[in-house]
C-alpha atoms as a PDB file:
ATOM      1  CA  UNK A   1     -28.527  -0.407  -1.114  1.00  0.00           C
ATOM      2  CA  UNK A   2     -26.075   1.560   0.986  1.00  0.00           C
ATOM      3  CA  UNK A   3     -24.629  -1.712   2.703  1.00  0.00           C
ATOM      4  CA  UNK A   4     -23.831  -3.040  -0.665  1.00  0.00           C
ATOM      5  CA  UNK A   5     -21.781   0.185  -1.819  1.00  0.00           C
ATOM      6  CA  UNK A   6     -19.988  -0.126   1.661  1.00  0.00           C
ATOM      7  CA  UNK A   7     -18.929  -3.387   0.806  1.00  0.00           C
ATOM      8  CA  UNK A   8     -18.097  -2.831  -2.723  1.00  0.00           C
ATOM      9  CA  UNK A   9     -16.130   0.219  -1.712  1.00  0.00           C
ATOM     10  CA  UNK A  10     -13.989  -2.318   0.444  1.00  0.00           C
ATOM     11  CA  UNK A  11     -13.507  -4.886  -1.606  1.00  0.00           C
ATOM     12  CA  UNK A  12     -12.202  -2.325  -4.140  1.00  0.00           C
ATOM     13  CA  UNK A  13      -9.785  -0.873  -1.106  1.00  0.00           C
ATOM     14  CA  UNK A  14      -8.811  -4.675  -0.508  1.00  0.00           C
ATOM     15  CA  UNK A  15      -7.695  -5.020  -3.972  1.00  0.00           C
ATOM     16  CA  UNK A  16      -5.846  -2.333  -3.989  1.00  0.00           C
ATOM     17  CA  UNK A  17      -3.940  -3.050  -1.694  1.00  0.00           C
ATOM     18  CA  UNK A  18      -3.216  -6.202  -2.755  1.00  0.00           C
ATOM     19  CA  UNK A  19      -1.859  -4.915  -5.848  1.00  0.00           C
ATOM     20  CA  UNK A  20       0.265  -2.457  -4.053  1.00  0.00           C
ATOM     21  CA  UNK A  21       2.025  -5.825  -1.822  1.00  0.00           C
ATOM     22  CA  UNK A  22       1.941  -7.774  -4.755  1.00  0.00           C
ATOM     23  CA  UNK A  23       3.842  -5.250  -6.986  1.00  0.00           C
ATOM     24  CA  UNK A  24       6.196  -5.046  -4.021  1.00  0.00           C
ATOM     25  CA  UNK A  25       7.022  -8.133  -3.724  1.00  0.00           C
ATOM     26  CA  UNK A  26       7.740  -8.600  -7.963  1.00  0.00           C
ATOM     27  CA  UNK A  27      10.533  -5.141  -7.167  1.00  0.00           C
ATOM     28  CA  UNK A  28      11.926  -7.850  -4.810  1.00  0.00           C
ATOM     29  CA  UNK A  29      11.952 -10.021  -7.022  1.00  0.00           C
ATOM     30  CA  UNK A  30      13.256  -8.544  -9.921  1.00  0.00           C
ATOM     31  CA  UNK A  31      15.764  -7.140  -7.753  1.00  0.00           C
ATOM     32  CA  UNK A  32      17.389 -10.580  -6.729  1.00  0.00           C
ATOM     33  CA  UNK A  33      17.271 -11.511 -10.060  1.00  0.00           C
ATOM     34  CA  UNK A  34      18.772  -8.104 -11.514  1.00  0.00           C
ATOM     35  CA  UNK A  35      21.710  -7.885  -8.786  1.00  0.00           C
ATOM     36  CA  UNK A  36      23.931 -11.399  -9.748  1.00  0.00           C
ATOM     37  CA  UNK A  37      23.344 -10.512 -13.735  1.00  0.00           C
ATOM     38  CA  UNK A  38      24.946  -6.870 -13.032  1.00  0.00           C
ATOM     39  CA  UNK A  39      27.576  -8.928 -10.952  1.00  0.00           C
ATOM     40  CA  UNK A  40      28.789 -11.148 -13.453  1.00  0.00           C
ATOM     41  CA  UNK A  41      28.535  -8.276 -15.991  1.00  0.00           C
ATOM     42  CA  UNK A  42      30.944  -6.401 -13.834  1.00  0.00           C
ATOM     43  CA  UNK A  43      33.227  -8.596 -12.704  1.00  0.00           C
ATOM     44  CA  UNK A  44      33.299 -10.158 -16.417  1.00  0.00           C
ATOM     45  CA  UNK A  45      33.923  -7.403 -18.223  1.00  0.00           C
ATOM     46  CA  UNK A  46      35.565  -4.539 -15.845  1.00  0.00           C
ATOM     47  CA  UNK A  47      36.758  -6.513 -13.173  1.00  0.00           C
ATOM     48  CA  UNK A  48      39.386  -3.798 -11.809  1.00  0.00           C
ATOM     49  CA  UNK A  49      36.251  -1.682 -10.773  1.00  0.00           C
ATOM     50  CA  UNK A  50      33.069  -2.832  -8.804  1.00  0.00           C
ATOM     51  CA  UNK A  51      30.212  -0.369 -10.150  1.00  0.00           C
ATOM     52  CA  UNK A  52      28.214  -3.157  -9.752  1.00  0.00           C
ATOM     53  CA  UNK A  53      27.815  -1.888  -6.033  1.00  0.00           C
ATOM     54  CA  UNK A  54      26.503   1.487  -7.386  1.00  0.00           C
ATOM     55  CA  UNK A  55      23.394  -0.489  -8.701  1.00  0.00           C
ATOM     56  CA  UNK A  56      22.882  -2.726  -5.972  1.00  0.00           C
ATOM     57  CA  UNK A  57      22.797  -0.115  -3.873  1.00  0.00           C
ATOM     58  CA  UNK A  58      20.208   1.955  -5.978  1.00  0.00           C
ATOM     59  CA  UNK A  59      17.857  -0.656  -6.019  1.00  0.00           C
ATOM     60  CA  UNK A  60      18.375  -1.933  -2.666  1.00  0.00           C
ATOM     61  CA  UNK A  61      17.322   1.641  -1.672  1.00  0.00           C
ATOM     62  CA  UNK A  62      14.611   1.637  -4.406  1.00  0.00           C
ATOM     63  CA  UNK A  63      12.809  -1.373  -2.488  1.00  0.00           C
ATOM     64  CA  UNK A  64      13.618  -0.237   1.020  1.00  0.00           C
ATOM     65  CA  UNK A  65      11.223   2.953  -0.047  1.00  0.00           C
ATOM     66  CA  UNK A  66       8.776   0.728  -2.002  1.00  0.00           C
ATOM     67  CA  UNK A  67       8.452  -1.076   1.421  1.00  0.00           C
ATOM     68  CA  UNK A  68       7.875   2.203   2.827  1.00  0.00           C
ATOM     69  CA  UNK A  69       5.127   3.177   0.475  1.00  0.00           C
ATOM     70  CA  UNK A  70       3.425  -0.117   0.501  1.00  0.00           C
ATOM     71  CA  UNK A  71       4.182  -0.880   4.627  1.00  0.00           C
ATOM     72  CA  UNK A  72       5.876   1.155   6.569  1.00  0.00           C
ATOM     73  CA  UNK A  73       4.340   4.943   6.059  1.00  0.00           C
ATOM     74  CA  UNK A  74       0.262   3.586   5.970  1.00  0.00           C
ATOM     75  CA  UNK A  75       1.032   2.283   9.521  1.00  0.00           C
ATOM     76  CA  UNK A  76       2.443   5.599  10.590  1.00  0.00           C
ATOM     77  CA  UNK A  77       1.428   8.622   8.792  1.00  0.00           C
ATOM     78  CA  UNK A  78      -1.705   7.185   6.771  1.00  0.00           C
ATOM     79  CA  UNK A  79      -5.204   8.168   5.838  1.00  0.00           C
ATOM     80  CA  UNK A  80      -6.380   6.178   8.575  1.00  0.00           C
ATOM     81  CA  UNK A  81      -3.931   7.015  10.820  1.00  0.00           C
ATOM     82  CA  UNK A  82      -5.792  10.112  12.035  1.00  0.00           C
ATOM     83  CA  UNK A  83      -8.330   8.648  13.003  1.00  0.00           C
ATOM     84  CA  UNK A  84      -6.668   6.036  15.046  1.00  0.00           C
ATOM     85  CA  UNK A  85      -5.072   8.930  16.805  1.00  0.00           C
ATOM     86  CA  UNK A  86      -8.377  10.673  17.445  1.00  0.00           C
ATOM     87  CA  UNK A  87     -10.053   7.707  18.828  1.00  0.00           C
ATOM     88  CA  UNK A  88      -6.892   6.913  20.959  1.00  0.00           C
ATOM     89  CA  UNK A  89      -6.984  10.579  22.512  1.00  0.00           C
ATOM     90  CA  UNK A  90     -10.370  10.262  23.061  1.00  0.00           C
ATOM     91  CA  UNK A  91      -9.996   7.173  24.882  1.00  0.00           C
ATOM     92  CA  UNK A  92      -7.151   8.486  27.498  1.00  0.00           C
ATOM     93  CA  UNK A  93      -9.777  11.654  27.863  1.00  0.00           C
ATOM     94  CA  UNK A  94     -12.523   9.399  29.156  1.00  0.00           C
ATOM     95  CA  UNK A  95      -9.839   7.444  31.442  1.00  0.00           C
ATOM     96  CA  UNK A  96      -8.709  11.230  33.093  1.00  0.00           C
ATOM     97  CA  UNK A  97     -12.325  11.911  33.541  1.00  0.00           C
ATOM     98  CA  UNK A  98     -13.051   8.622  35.467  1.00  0.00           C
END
């Protein structure tokens, strides 16, 4: 009974986090569709100033920290990450002891 709810528990953490890459990967998405539109907006309309860079640069930004959230700060400062740096001290303790 308890192995089951172990492996329900990670299948539910699995999908999770395949819903967190897959919605990262739709912001990209919708981002390299987004960016030309605003382009030709700009440039069509109010050519004699670019605040079509304003945007890009927003949402640039706004998928550089989606990335973060979804890849970059679990691999650094995560919930797991404690442990890994437990077990990793603990390991160099037992090699100064030997």
């Amino acid at each position: 009974m308890e192995r089951d709810y172990t492996e329900e528990q990670k299948f539910i953490k699995a999908r999770k986090r395949v819903e967190e890459i897959k919605g990262f990967y739709t912001h990209i998405v919708v981002t390299i569709l987004i960016i030309p539109f605003l382009v030709f907006i700009n440039l069509k309309f109010v050519p004699q100033f670019h605040w079509f860079w304003f945007a890009a640069i927003g949402m640039i930004l706004g998928v550089f920290f989606h990335w973060l959230g979804v890849f970059g700060f679990k691999n650094v400062l995560g919930k797991d990450w404690e442990e890994k740096k437990i077990r990793e001290i603990m390991k160099e303790e037992d090699r100064e002891r030997k």
